[in-house]
PDB file of N, CA and C in Angstrom:
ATOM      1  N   UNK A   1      47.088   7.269   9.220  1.00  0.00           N
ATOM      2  CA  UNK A   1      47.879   7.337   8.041  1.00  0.00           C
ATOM      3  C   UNK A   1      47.461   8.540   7.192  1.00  0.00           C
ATOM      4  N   UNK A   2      45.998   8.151   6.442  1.00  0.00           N
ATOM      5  CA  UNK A   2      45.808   9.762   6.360  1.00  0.00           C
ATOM      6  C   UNK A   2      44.541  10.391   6.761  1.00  0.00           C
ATOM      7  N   UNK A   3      44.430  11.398   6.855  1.00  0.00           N
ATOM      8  CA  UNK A   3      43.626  12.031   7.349  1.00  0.00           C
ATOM      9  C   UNK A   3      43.068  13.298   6.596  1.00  0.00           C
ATOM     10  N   UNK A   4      41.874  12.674   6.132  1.00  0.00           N
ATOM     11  CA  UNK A   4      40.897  13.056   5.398  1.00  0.00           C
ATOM     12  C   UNK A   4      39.855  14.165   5.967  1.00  0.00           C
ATOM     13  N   UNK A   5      39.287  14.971   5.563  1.00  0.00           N
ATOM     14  CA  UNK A   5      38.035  15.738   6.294  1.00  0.00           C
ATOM     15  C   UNK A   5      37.102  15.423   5.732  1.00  0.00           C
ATOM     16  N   UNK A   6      36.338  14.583   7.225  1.00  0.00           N
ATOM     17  CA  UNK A   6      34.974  14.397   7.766  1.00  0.00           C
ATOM     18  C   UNK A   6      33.929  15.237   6.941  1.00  0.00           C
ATOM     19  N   UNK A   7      33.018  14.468   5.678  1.00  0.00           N
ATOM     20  CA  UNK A   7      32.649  15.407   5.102  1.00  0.00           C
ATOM     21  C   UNK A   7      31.120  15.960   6.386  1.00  0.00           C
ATOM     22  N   UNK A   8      30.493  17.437   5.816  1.00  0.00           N
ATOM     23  CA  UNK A   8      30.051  17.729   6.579  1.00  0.00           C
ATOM     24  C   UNK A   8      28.167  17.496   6.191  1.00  0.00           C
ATOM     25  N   UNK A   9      27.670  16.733   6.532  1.00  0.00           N
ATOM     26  CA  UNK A   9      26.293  16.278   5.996  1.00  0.00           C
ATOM     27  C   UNK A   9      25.576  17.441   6.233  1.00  0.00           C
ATOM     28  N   UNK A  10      25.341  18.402   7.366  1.00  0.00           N
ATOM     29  CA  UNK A  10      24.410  19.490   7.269  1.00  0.00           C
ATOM     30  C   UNK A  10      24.335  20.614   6.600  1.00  0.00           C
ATOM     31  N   UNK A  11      25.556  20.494   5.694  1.00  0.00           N
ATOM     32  CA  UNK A  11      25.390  21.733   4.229  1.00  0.00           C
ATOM     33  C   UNK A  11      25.031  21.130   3.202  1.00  0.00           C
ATOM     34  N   UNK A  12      24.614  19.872   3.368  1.00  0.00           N
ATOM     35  CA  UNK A  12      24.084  19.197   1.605  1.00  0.00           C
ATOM     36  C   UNK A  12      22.587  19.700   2.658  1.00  0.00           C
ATOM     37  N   UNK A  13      21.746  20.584   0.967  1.00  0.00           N
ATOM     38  CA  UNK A  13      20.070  20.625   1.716  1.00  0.00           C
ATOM     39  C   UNK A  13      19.504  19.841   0.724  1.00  0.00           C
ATOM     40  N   UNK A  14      18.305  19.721   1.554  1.00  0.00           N
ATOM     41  CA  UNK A  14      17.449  18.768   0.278  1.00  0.00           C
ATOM     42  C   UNK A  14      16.828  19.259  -1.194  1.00  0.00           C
ATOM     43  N   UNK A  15      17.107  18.879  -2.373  1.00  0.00           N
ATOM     44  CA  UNK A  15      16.114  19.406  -3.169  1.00  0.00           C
ATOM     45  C   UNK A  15      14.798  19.326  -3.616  1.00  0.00           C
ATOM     46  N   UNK A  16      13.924  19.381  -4.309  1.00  0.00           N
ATOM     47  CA  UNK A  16      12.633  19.626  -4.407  1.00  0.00           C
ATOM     48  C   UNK A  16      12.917  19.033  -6.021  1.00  0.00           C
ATOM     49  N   UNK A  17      12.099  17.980  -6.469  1.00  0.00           N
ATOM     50  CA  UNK A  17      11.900  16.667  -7.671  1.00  0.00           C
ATOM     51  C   UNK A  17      11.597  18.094  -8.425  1.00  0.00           C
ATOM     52  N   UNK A  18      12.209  18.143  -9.341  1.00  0.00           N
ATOM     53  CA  UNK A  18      12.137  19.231 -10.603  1.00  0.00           C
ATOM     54  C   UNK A  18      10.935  18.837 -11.599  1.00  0.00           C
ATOM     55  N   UNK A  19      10.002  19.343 -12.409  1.00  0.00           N
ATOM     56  CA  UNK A  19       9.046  19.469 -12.877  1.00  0.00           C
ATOM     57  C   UNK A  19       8.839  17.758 -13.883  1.00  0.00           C
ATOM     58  N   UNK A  20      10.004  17.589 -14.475  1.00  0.00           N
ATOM     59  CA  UNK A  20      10.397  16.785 -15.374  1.00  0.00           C
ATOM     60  C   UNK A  20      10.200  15.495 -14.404  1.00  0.00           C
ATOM     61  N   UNK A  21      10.655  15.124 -13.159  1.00  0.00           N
ATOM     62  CA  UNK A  21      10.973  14.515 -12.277  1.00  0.00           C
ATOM     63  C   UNK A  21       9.495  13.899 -12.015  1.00  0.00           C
ATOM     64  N   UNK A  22       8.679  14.897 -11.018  1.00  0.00           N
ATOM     65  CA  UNK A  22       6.954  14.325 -10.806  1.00  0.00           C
ATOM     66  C   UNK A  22       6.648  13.951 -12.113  1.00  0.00           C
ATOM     67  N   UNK A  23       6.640  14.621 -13.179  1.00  0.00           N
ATOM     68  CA  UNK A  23       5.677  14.108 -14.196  1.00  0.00           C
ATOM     69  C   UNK A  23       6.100  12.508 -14.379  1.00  0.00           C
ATOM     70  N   UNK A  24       7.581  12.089 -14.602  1.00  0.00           N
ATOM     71  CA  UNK A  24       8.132  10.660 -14.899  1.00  0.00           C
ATOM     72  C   UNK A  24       7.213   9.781 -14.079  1.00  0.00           C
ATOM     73  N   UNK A  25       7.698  10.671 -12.211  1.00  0.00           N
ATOM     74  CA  UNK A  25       7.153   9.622 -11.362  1.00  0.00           C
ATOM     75  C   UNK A  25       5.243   9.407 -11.718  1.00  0.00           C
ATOM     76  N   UNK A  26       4.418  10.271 -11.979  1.00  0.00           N
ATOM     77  CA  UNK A  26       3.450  10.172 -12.217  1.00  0.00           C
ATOM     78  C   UNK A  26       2.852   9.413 -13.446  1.00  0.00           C
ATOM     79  N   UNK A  27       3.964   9.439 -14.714  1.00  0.00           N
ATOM     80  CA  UNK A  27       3.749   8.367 -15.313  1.00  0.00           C
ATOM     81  C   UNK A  27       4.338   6.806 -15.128  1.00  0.00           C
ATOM     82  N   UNK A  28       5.034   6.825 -14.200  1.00  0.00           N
ATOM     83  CA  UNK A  28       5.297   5.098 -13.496  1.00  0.00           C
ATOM     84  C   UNK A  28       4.605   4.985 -13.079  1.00  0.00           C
ATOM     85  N   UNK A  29       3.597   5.911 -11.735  1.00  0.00           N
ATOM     86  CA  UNK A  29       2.842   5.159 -10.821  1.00  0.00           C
ATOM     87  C   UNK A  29       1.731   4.579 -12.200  1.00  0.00           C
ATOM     88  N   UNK A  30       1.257   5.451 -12.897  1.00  0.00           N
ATOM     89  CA  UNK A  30      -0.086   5.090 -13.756  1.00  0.00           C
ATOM     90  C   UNK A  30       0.210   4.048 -14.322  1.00  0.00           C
ATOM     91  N   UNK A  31       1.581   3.628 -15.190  1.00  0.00           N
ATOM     92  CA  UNK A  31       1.562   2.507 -15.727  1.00  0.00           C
ATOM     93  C   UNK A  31       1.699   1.367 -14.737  1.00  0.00           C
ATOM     94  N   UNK A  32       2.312   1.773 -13.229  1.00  0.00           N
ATOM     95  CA  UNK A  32       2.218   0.110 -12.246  1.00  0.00           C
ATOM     96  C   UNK A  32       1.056  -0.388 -12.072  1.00  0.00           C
ATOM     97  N   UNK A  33       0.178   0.457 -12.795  1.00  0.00           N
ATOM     98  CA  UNK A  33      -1.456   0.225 -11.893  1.00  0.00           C
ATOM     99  C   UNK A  33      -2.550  -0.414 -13.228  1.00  0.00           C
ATOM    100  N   UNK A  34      -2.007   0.537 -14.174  1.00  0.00           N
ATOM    101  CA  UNK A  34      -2.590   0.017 -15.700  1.00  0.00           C
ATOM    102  C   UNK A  34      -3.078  -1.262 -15.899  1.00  0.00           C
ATOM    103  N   UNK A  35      -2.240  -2.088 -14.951  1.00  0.00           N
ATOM    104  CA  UNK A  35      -2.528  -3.905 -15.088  1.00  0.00           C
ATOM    105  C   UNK A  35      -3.957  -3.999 -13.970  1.00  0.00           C
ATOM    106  N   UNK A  36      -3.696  -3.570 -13.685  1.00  0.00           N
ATOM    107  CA  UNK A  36      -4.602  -3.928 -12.182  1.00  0.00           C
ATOM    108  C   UNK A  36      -6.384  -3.808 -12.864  1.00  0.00           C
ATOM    109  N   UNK A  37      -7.338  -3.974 -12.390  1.00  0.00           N
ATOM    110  CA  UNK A  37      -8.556  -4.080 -12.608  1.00  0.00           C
ATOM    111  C   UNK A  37      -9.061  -2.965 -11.740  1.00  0.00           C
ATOM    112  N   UNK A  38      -9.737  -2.531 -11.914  1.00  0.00           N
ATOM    113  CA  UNK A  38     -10.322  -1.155 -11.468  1.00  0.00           C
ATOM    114  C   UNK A  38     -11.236  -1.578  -9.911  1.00  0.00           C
ATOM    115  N   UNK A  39     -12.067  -2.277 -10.202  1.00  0.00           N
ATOM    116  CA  UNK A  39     -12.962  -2.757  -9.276  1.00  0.00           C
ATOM    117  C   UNK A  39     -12.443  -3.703  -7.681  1.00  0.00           C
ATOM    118  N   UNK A  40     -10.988  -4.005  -8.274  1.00  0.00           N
ATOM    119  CA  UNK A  40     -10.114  -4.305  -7.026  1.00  0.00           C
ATOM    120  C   UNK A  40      -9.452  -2.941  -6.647  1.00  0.00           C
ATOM    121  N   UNK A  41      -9.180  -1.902  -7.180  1.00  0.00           N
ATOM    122  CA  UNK A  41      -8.674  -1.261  -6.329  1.00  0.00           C
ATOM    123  C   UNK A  41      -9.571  -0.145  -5.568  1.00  0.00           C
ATOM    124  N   UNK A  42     -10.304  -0.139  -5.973  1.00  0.00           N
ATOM    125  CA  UNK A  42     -11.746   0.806  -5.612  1.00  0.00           C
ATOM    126  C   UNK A  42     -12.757  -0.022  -5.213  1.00  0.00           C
ATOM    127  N   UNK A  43     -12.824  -1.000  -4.796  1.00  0.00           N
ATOM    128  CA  UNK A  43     -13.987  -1.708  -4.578  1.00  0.00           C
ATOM    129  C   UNK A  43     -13.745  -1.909  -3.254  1.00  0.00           C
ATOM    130  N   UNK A  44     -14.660  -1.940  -2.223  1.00  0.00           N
ATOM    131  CA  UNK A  44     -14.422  -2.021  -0.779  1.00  0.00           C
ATOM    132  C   UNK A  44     -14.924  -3.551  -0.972  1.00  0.00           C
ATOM    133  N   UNK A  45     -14.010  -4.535  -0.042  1.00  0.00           N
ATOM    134  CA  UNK A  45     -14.081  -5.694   0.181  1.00  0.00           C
ATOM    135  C   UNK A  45     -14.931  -6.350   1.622  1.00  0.00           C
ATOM    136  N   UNK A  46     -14.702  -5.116   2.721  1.00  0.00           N
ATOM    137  CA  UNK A  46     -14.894  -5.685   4.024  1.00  0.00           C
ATOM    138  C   UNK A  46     -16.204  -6.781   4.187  1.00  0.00           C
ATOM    139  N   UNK A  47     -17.048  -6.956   3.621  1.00  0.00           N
ATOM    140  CA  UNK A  47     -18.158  -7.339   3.271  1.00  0.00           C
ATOM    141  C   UNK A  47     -18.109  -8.856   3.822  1.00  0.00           C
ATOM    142  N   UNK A  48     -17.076  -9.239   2.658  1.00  0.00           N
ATOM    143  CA  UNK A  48     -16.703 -10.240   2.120  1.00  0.00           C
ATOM    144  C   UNK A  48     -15.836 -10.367   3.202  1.00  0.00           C
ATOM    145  N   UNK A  49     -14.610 -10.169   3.372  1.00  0.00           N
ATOM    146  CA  UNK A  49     -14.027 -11.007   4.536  1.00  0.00           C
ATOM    147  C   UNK A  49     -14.214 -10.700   6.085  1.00  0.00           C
ATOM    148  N   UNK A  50     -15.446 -10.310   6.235  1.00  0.00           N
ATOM    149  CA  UNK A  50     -15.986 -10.355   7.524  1.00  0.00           C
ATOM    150  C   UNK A  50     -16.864 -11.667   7.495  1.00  0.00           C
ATOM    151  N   UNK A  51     -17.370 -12.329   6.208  1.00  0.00           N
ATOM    152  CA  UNK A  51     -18.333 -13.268   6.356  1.00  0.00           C
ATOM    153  C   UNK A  51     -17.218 -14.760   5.936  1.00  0.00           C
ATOM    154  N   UNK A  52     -15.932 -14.490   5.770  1.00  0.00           N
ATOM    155  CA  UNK A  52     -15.176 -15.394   5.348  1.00  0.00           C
ATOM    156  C   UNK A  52     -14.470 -15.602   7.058  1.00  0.00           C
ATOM    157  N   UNK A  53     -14.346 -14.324   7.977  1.00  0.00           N
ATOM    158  CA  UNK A  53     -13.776 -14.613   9.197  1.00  0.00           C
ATOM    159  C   UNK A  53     -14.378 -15.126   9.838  1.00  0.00           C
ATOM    160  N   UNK A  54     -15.536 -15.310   9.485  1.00  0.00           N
ATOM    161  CA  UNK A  54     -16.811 -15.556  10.616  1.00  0.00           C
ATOM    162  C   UNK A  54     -16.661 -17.528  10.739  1.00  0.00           C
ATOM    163  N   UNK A  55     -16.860 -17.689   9.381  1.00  0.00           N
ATOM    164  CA  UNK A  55     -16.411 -19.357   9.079  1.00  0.00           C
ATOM    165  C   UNK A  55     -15.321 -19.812   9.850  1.00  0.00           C
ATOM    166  N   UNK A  56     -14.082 -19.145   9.308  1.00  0.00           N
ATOM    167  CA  UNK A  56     -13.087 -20.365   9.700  1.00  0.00           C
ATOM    168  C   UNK A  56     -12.683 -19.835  11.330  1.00  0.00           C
ATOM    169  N   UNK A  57     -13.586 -19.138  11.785  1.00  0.00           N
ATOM    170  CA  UNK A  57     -13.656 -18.955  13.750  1.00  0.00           C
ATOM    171  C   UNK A  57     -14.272 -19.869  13.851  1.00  0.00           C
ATOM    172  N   UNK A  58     -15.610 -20.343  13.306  1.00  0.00           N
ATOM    173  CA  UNK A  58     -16.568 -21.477  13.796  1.00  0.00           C
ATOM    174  C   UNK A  58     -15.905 -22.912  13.364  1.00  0.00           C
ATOM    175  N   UNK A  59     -15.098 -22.629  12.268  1.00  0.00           N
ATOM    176  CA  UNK A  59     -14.655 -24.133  12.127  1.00  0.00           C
ATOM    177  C   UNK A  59     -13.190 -24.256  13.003  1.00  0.00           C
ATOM    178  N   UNK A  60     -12.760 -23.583  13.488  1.00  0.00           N
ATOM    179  CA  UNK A  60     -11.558 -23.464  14.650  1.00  0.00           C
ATOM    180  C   UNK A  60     -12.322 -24.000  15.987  1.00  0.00           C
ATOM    181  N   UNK A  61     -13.269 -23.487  16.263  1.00  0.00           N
ATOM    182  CA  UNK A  61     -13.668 -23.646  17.261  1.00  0.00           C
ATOM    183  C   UNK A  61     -14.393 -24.745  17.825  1.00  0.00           C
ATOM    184  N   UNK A  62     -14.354 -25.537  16.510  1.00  0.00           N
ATOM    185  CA  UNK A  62     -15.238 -26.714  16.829  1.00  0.00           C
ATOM    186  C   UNK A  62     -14.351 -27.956  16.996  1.00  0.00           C
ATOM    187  N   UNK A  63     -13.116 -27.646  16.814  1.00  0.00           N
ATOM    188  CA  UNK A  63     -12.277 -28.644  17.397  1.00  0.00           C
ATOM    189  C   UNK A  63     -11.970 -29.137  18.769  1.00  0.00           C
ATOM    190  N   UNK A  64     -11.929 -29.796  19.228  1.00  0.00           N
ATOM    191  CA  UNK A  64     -11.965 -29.341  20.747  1.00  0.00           C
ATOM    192  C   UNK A  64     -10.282 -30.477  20.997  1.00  0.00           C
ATOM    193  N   UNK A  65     -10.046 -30.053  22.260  1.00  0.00           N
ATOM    194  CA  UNK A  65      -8.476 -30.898  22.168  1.00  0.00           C
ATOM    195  C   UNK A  65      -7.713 -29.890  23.396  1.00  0.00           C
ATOM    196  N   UNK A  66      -6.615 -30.928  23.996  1.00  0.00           N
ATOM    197  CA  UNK A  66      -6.220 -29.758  25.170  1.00  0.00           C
ATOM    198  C   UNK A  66      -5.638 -27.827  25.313  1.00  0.00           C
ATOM    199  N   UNK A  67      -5.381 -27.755  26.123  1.00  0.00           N
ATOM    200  CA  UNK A  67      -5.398 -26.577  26.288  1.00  0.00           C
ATOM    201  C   UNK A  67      -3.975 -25.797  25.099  1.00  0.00           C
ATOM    202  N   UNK A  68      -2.975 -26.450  25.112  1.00  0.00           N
ATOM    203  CA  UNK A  68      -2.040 -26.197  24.259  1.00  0.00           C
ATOM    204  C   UNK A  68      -2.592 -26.110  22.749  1.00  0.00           C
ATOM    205  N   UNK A  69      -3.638 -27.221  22.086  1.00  0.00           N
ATOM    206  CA  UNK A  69      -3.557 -27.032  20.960  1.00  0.00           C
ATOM    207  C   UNK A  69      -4.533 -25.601  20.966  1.00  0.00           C
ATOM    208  N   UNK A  70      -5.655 -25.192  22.242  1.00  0.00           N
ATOM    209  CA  UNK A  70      -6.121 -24.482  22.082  1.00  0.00           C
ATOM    210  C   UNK A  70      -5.407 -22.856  21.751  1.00  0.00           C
ATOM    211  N   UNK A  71      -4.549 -22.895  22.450  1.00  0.00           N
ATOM    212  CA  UNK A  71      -3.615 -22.001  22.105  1.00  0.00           C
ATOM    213  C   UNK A  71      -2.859 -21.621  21.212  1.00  0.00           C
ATOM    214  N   UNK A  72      -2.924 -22.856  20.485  1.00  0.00           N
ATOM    215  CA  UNK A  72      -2.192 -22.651  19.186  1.00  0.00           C
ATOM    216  C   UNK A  72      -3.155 -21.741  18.050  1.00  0.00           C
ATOM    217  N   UNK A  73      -4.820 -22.119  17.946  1.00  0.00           N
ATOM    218  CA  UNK A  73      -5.625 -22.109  17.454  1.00  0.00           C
ATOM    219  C   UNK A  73      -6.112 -20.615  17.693  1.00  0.00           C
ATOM    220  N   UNK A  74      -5.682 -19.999  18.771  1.00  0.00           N
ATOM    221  CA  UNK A  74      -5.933 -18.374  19.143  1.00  0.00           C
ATOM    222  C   UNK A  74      -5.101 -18.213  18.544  1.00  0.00           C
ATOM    223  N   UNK A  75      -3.486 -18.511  18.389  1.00  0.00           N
ATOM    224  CA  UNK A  75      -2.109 -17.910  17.790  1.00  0.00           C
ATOM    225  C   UNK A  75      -2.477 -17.980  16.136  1.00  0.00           C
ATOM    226  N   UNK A  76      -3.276 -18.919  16.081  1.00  0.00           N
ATOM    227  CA  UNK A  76      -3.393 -18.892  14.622  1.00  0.00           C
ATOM    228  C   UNK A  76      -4.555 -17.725  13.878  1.00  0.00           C
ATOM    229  N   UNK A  77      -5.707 -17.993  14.992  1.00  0.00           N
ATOM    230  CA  UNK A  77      -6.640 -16.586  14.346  1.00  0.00           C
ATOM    231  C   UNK A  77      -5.813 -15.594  14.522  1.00  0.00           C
ATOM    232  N   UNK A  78      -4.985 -15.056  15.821  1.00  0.00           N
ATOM    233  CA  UNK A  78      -4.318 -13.789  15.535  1.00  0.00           C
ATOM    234  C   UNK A  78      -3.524 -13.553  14.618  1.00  0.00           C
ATOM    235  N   UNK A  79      -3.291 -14.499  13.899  1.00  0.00           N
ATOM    236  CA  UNK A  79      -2.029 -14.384  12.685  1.00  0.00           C
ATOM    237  C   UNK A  79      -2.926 -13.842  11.401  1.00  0.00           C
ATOM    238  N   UNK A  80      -3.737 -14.295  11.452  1.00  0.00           N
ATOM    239  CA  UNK A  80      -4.525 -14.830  10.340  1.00  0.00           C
ATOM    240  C   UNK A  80      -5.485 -13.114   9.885  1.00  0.00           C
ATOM    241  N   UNK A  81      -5.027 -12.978  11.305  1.00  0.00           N
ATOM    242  CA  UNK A  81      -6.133 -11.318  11.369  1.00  0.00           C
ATOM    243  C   UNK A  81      -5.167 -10.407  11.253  1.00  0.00           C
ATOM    244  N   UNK A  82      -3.850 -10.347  11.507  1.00  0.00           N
ATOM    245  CA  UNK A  82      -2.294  -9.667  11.481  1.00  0.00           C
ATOM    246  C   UNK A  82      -2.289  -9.424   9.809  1.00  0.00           C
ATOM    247  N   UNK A  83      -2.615 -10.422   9.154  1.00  0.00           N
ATOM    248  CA  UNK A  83      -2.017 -10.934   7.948  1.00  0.00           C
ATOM    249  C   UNK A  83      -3.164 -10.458   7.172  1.00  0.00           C
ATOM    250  N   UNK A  84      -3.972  -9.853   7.547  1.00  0.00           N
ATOM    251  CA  UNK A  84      -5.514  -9.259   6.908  1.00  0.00           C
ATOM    252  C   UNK A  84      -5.419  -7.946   6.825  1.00  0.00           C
ATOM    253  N   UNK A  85      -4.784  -7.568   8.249  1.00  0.00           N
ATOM    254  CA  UNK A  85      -4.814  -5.703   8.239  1.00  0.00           C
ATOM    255  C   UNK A  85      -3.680  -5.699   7.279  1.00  0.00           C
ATOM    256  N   UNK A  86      -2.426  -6.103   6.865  1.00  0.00           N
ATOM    257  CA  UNK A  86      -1.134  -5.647   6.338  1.00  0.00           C
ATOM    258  C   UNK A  86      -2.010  -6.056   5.137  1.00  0.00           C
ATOM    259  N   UNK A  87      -2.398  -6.871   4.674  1.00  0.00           N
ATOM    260  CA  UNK A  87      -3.149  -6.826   3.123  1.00  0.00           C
ATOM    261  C   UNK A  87      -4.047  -5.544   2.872  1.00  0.00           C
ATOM    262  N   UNK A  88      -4.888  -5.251   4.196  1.00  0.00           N
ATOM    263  CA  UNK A  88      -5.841  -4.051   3.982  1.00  0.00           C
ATOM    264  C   UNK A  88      -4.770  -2.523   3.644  1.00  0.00           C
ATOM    265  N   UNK A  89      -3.799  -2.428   4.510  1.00  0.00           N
ATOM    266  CA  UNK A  89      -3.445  -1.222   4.338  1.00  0.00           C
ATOM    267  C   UNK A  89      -2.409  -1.374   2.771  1.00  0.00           C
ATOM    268  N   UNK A  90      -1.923  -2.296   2.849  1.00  0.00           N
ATOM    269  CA  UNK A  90      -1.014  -2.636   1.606  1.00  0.00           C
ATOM    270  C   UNK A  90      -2.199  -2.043  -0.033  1.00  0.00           C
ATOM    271  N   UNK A  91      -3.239  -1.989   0.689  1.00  0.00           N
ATOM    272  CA  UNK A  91      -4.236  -1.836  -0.723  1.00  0.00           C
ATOM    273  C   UNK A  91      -4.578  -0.707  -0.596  1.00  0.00           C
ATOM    274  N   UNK A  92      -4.222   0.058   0.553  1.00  0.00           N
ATOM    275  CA  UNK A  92      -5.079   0.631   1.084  1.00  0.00           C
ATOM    276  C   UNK A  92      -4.025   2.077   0.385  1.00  0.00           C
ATOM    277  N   UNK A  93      -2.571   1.580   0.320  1.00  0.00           N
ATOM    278  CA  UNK A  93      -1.466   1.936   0.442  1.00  0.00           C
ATOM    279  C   UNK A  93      -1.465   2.852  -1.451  1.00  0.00           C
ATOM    280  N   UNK A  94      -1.928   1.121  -1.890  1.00  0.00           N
ATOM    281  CA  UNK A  94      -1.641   1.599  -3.380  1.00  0.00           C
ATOM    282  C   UNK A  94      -2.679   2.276  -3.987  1.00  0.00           C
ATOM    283  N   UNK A  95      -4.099   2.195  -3.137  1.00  0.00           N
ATOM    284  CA  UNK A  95      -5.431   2.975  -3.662  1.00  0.00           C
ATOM    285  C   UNK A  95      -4.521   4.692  -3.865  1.00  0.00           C
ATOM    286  N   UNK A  96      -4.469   4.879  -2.552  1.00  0.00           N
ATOM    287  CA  UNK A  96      -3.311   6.146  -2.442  1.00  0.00           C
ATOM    288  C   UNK A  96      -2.310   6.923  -3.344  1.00  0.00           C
ATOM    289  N   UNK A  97      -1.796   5.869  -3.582  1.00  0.00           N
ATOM    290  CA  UNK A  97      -0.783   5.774  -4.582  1.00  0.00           C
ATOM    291  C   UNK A  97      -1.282   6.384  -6.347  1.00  0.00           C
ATOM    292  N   UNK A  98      -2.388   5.135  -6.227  1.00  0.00           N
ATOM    293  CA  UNK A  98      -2.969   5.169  -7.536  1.00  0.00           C
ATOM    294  C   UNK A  98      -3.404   7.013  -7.574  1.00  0.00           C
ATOM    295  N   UNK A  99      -4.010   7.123  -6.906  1.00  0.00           N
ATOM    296  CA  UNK A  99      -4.743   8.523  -6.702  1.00  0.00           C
ATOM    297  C   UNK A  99      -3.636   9.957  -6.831  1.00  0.00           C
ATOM    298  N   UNK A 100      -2.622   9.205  -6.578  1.00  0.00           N
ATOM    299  CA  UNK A 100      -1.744  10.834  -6.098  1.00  0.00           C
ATOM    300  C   UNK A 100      -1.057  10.852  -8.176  1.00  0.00           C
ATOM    301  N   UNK A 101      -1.481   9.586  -8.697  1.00  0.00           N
ATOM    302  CA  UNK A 101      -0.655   9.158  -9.873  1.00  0.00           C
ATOM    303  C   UNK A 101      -1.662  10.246 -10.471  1.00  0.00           C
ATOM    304  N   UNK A 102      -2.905   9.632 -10.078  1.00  0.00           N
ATOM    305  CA  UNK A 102      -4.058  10.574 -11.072  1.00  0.00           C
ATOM    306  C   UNK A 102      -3.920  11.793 -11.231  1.00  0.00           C
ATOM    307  N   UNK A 103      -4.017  12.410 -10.000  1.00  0.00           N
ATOM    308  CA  UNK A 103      -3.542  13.939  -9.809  1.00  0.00           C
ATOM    309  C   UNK A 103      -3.009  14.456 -10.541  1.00  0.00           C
ATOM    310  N   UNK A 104      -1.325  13.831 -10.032  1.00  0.00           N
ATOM    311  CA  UNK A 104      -0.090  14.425 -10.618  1.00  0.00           C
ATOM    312  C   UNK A 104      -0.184  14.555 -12.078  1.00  0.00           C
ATOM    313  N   UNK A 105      -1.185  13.573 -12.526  1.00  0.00           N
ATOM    314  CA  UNK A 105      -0.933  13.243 -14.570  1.00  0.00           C
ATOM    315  C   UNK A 105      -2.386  14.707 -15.241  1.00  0.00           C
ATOM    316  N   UNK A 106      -3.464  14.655 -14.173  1.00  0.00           N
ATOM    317  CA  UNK A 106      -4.148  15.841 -14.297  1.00  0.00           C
ATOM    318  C   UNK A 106      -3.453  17.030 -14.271  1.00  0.00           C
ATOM    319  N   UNK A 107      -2.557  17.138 -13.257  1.00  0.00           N
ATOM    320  CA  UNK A 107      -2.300  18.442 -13.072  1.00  0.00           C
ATOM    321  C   UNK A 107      -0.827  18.879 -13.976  1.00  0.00           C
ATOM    322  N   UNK A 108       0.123  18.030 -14.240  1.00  0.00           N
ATOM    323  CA  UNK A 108       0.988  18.224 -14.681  1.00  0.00           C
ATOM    324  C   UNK A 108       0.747  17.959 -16.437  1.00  0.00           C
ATOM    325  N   UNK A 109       0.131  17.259 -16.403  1.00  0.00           N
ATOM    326  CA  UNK A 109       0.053  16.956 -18.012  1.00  0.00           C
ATOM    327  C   UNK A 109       0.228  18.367 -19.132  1.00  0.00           C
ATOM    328  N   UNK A 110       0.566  18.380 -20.396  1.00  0.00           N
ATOM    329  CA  UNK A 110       0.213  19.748 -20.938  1.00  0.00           C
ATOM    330  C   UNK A 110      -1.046  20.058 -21.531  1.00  0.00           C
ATOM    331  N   UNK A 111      -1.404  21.459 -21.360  1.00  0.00           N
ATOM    332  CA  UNK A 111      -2.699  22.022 -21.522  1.00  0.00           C
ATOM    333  C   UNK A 111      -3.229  21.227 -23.038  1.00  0.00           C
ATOM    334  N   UNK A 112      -4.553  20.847 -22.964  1.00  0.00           N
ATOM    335  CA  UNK A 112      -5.163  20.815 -24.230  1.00  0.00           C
ATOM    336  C   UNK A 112      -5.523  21.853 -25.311  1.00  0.00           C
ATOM    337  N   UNK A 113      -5.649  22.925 -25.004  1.00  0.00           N
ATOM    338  CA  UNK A 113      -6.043  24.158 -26.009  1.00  0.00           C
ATOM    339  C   UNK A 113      -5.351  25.470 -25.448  1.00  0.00           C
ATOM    340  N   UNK A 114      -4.498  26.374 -25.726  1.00  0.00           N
ATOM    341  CA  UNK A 114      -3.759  27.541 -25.502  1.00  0.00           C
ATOM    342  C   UNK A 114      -5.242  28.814 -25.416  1.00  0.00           C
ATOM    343  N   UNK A 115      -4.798  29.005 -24.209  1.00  0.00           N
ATOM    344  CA  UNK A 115      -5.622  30.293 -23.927  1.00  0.00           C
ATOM    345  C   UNK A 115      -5.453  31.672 -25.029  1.00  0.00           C
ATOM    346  N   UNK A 116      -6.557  32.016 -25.671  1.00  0.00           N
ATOM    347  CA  UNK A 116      -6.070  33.460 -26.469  1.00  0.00           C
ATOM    348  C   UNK A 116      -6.058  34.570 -25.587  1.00  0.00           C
TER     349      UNK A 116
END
């Protein structure tokens, strides 16, 4: 009926976040984080849930029961350890985050004293 032209996607190019743009984003990331406690996001945990994995393997394991529930009980530590790394990098994600906020608010911020 009608016939329109196919717009052409490889002449739109990408642009580059204009000066005004990073600084905004650099003051969102700082305020998403503002809530947060310092010592959780900088504080290395592994410590702690290596001595928390260690438990509930020994208390898994002390169940005893046929081979199916045993299987269930592997399906469950592997979940349980699935569900540990996506928390680790998820923190691991926003440590990152937090950091690129810092930067950006160092580097973009305006000068404190005018050079003579």
């Amino acid at each position: 009926m009608f016939n329109f032209p196919k717009p052409n996607y490889k002449d739109k190019k990408k642009t580059k976040p204009s000066f005004d743009e990073w600084l905004n984003r650099a003051s969102e990331l700082l305020n998403e984080y503002m809530d947060e406690s310092v010592d959780d996001i900088f504080k290395p945990q592994r410590k702690k849930e290596q001595k928390k994995k260690n438990i509930e393997k020994e208390n898994i394991q002390r169940q005893e029961g046929d081979e199916d529930a045993q299987m269930r009980i592997e399906e469950a530590i592997k979940k349980r350890e699935e569900e540990k790394i996506a928390e680790e990098k998820k923190k691991s994600k926003r440590r990152l985050n937090l950091n690129k906020a810092m930067i950006y608010s160092e580097i973009l911020a305006k000068p404190l004293a005018k050079r003579k």
